[in-house]
PDB file of N, CA and C in Angstrom:
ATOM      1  N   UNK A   1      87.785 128.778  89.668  1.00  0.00           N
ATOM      2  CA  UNK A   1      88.964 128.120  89.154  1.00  0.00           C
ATOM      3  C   UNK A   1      89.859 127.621  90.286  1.00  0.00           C
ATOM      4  N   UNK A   2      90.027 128.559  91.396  1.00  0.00           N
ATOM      5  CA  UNK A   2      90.938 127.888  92.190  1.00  0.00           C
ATOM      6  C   UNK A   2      90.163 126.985  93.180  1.00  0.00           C
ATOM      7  N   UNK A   3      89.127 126.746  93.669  1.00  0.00           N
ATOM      8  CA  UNK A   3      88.561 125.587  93.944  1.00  0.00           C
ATOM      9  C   UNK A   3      88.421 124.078  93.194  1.00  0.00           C
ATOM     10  N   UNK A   4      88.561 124.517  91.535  1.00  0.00           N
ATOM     11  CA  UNK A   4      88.665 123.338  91.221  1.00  0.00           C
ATOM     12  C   UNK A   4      90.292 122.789  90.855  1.00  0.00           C
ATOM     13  N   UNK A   5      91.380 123.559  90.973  1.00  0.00           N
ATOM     14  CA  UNK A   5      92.638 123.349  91.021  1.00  0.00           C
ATOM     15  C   UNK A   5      92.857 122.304  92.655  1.00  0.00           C
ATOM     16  N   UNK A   6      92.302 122.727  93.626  1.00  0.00           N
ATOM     17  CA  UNK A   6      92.141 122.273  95.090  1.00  0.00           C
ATOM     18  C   UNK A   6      91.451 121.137  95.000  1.00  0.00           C
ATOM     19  N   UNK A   7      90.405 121.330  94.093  1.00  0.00           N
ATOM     20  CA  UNK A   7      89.951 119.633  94.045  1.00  0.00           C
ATOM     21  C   UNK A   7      90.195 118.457  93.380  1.00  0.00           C
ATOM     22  N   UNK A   8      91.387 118.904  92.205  1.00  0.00           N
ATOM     23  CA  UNK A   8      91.929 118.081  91.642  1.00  0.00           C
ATOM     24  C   UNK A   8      93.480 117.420  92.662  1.00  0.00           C
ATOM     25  N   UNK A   9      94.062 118.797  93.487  1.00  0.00           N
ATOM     26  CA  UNK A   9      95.357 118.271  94.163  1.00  0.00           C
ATOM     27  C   UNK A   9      95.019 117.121  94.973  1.00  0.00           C
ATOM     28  N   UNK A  10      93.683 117.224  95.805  1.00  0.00           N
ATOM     29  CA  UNK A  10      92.670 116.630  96.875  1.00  0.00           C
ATOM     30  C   UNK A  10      92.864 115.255  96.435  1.00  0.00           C
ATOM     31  N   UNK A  11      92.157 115.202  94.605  1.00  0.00           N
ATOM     32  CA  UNK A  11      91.987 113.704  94.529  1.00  0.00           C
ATOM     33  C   UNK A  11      92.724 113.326  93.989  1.00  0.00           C
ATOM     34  N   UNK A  12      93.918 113.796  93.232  1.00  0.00           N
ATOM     35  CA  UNK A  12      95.348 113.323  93.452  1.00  0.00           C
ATOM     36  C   UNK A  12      96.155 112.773  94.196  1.00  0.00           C
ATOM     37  N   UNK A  13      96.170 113.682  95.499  1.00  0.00           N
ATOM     38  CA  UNK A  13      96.478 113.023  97.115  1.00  0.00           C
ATOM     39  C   UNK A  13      95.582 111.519  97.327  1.00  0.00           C
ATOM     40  N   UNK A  14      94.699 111.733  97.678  1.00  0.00           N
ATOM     41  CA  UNK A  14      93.373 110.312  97.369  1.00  0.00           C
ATOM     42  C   UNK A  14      94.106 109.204  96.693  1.00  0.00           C
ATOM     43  N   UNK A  15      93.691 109.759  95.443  1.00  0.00           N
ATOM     44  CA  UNK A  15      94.308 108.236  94.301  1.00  0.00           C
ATOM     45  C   UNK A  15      95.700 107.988  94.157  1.00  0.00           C
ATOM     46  N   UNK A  16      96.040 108.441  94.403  1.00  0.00           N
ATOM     47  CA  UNK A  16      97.568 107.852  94.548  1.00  0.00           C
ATOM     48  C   UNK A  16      97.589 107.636  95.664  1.00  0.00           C
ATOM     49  N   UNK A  17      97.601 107.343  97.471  1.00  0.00           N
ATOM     50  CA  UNK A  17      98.084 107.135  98.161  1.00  0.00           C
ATOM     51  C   UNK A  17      97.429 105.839  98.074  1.00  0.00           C
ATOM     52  N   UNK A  18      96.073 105.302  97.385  1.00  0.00           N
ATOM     53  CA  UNK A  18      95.316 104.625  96.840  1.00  0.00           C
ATOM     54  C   UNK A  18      95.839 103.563  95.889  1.00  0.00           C
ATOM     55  N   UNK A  19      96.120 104.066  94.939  1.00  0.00           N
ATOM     56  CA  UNK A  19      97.045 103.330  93.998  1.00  0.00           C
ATOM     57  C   UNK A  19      98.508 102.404  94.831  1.00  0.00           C
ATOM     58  N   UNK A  20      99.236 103.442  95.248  1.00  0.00           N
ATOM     59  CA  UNK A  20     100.612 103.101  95.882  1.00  0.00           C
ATOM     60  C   UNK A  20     100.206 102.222  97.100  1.00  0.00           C
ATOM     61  N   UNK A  21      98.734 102.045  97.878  1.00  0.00           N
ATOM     62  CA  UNK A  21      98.614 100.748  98.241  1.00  0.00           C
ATOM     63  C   UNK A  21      98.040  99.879  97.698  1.00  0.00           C
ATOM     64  N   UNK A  22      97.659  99.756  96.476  1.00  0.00           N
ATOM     65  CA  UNK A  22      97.032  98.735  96.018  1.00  0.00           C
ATOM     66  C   UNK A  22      98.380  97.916  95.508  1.00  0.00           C
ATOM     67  N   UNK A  23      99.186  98.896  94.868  1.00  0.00           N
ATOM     68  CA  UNK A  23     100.490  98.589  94.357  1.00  0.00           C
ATOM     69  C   UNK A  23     101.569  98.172  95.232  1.00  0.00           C
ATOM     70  N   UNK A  24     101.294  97.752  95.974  1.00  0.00           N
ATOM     71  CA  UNK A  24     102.304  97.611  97.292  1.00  0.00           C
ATOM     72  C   UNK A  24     103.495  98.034  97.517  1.00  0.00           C
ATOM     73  N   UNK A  25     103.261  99.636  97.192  1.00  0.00           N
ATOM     74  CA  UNK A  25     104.603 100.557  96.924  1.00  0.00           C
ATOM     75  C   UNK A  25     104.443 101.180  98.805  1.00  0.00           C
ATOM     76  N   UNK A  26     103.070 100.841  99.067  1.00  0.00           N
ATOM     77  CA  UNK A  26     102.876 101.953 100.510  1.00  0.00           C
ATOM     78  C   UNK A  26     102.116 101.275 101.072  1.00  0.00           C
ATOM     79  N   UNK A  27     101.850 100.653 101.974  1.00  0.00           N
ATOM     80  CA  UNK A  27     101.292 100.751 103.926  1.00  0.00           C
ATOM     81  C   UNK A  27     100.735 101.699 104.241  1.00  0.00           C
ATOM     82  N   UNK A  28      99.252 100.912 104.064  1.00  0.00           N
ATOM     83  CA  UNK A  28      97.864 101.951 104.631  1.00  0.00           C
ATOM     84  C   UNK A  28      98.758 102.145 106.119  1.00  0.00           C
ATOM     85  N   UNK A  29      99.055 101.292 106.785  1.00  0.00           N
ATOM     86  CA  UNK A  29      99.574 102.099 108.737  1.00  0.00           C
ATOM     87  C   UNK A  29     101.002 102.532 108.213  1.00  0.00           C
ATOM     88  N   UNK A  30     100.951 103.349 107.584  1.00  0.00           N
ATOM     89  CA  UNK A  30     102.115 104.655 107.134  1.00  0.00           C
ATOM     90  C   UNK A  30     101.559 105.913 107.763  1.00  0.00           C
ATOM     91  N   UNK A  31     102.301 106.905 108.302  1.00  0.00           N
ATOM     92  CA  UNK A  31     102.418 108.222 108.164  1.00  0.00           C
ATOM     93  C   UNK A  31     102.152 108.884 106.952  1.00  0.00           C
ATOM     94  N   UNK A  32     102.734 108.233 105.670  1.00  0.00           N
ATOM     95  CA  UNK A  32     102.866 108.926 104.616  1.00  0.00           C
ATOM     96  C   UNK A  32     100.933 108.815 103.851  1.00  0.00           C
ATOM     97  N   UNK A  33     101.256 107.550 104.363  1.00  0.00           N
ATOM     98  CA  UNK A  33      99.704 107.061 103.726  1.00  0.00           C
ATOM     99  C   UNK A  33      98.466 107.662 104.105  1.00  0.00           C
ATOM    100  N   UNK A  34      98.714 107.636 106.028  1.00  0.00           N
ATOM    101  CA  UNK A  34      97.377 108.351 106.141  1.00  0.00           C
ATOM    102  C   UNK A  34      97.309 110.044 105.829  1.00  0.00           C
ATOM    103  N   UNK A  35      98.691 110.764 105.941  1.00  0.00           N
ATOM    104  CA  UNK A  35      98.777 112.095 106.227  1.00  0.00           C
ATOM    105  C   UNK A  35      98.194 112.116 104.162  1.00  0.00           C
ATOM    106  N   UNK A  36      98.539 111.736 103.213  1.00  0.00           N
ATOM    107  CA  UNK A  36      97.891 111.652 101.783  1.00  0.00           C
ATOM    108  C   UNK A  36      96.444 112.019 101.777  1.00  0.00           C
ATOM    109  N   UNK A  37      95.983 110.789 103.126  1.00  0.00           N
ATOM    110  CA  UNK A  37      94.419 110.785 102.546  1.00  0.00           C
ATOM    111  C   UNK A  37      93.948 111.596 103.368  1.00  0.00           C
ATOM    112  N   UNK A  38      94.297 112.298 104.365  1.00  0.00           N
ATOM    113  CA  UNK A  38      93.853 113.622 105.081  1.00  0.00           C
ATOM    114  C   UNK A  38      93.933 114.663 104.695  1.00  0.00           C
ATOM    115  N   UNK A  39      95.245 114.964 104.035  1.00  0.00           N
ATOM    116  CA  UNK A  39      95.426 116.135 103.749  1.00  0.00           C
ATOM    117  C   UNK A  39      94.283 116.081 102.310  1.00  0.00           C
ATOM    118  N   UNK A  40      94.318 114.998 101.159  1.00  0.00           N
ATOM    119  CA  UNK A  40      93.633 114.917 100.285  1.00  0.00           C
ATOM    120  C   UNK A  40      91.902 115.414 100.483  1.00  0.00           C
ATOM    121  N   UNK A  41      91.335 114.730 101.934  1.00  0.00           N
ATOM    122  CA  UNK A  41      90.247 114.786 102.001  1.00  0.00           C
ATOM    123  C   UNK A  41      89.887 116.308 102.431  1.00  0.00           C
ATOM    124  N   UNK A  42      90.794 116.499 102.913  1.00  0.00           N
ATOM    125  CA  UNK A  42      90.722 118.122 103.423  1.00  0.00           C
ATOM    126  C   UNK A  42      90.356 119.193 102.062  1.00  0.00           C
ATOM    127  N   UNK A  43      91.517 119.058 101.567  1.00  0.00           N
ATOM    128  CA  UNK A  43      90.765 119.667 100.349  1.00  0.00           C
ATOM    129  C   UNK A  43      89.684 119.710  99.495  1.00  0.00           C
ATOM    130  N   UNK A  44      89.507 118.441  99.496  1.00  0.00           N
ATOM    131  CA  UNK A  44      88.445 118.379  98.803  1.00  0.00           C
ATOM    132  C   UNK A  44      87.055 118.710  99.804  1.00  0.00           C
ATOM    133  N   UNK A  45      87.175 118.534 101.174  1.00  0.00           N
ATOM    134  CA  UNK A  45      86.200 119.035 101.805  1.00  0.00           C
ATOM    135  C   UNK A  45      85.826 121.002 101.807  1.00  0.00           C
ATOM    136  N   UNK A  46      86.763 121.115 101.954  1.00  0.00           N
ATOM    137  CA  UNK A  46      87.593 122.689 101.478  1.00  0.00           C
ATOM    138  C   UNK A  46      86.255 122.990 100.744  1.00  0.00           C
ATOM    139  N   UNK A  47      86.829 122.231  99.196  1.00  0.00           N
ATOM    140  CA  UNK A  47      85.975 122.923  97.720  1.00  0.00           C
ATOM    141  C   UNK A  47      84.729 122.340  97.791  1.00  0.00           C
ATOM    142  N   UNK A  48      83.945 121.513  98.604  1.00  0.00           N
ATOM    143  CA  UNK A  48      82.732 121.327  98.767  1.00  0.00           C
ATOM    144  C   UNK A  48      81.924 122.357  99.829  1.00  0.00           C
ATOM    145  N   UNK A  49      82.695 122.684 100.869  1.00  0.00           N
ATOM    146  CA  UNK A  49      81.786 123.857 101.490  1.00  0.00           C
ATOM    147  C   UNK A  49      81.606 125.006 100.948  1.00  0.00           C
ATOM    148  N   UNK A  50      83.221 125.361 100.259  1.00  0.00           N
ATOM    149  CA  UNK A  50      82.821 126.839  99.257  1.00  0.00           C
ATOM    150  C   UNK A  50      81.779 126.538  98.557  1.00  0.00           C
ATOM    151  N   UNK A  51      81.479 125.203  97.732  1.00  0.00           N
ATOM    152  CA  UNK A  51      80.401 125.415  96.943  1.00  0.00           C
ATOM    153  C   UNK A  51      79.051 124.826  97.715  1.00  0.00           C
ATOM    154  N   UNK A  52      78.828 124.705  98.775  1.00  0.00           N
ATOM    155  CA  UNK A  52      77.959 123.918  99.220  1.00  0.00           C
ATOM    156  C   UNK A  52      77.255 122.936  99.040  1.00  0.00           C
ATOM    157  N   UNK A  53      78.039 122.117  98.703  1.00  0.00           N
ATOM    158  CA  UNK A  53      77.567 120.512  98.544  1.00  0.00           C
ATOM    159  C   UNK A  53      77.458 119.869  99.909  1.00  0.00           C
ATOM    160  N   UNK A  54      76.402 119.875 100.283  1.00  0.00           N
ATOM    161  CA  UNK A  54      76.130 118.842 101.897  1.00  0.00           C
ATOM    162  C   UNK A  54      76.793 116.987 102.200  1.00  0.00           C
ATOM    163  N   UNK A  55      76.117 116.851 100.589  1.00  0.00           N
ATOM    164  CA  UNK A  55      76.791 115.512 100.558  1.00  0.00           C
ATOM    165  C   UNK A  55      77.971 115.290 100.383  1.00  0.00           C
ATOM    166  N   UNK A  56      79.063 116.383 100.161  1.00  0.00           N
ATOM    167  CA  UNK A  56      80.239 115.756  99.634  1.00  0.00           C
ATOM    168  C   UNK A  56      81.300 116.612 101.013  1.00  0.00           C
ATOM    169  N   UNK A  57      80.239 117.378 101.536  1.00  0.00           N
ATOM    170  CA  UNK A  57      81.034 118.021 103.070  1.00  0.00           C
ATOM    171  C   UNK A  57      80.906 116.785 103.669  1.00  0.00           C
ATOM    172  N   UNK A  58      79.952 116.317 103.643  1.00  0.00           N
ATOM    173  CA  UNK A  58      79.698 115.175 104.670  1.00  0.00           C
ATOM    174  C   UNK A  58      81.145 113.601 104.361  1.00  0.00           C
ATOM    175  N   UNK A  59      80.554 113.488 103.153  1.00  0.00           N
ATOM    176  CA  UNK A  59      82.170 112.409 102.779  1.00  0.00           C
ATOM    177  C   UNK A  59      83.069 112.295 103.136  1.00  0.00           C
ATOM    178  N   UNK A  60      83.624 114.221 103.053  1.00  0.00           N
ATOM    179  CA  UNK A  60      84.757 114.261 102.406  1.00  0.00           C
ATOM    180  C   UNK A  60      85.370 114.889 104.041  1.00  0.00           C
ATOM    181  N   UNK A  61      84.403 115.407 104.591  1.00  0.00           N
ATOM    182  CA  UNK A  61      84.782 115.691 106.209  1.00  0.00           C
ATOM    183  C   UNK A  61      84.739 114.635 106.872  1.00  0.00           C
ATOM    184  N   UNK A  62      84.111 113.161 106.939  1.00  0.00           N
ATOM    185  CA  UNK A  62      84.381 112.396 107.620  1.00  0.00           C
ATOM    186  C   UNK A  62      85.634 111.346 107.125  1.00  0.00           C
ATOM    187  N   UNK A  63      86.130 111.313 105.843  1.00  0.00           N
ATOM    188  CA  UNK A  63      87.361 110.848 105.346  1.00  0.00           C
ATOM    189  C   UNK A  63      88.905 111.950 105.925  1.00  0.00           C
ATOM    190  N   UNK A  64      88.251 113.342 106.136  1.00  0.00           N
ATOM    191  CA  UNK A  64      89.255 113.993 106.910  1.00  0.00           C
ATOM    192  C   UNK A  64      89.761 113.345 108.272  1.00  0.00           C
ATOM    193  N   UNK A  65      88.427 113.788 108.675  1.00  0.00           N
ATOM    194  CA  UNK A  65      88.347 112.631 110.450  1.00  0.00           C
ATOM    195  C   UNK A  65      88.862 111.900 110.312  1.00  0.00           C
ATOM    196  N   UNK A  66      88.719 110.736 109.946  1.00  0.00           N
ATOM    197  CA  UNK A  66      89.265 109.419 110.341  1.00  0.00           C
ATOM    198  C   UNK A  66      90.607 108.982 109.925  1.00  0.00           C
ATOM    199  N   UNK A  67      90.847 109.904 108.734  1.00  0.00           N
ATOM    200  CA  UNK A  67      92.230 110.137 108.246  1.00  0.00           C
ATOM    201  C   UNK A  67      93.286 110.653 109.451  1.00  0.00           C
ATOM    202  N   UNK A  68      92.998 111.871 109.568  1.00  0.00           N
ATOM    203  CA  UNK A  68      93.517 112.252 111.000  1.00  0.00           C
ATOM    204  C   UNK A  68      93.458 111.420 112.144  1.00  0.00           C
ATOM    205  N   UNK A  69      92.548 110.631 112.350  1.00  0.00           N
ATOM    206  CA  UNK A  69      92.236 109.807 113.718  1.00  0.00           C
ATOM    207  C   UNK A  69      93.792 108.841 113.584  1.00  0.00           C
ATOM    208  N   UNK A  70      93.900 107.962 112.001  1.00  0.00           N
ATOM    209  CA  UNK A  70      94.547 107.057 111.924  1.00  0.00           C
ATOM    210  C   UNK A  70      95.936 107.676 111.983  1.00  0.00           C
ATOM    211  N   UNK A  71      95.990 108.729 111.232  1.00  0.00           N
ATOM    212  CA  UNK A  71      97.275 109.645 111.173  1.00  0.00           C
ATOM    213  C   UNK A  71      97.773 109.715 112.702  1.00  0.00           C
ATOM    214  N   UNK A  72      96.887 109.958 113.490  1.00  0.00           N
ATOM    215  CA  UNK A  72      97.457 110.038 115.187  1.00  0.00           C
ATOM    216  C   UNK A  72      97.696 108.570 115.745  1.00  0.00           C
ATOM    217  N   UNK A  73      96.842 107.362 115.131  1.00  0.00           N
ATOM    218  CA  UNK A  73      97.151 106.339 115.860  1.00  0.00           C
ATOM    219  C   UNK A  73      98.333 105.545 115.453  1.00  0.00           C
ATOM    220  N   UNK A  74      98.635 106.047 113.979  1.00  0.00           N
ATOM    221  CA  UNK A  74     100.255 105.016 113.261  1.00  0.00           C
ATOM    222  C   UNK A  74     101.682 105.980 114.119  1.00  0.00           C
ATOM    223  N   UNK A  75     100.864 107.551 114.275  1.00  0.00           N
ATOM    224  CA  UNK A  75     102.275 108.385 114.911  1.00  0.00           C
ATOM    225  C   UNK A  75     102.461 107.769 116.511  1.00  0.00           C
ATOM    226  N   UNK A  76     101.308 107.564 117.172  1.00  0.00           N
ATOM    227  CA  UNK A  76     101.632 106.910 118.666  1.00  0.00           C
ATOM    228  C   UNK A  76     102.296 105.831 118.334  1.00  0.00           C
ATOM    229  N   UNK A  77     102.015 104.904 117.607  1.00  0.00           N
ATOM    230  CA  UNK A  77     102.873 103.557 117.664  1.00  0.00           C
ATOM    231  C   UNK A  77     103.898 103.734 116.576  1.00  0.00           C
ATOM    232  N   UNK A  78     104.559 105.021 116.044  1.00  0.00           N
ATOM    233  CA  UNK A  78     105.855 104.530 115.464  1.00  0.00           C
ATOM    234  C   UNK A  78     106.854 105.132 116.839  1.00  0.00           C
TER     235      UNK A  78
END
């Protein structure tokens, strides 16, 4: 149960930071935007290793990465 509570906050974080740029409420080169889809992917990477899903560690850990990567490159240039 509490893995799938974690994987719903995950893709909550996801789709909405998702939504709010499609909606032009938010700027993918935001802080707010990338720290959403990191922290989002995190979790959900989280509830894929507890359960061992390879394919969705793999996704959902490289949407962490690069989330974080961008998260560090919008904080150097604000």
């Amino acid at each position: 149960m509490l893995f799938q509570i974690i994987q719903l906050v995950g893709a909550v974080l996801i789709l909405g930071a998702f939504a709010a740029q499609q909606s032009k409420r938010l700027e993918s080169e935001t802080v707010v935007y990338q720290l959403l889809n990191c922290l989002g992917g995190f979790c959900l990477c989280t509830a894929a290793v507890a359960e061992v899903q390879y394919g969705f560690i793999l996704l959902e850990g490289a949407w962490t990465i690069l989330s974080a990567a961008g998260l560090v490159r919008v904080m150097r240039g604000a």
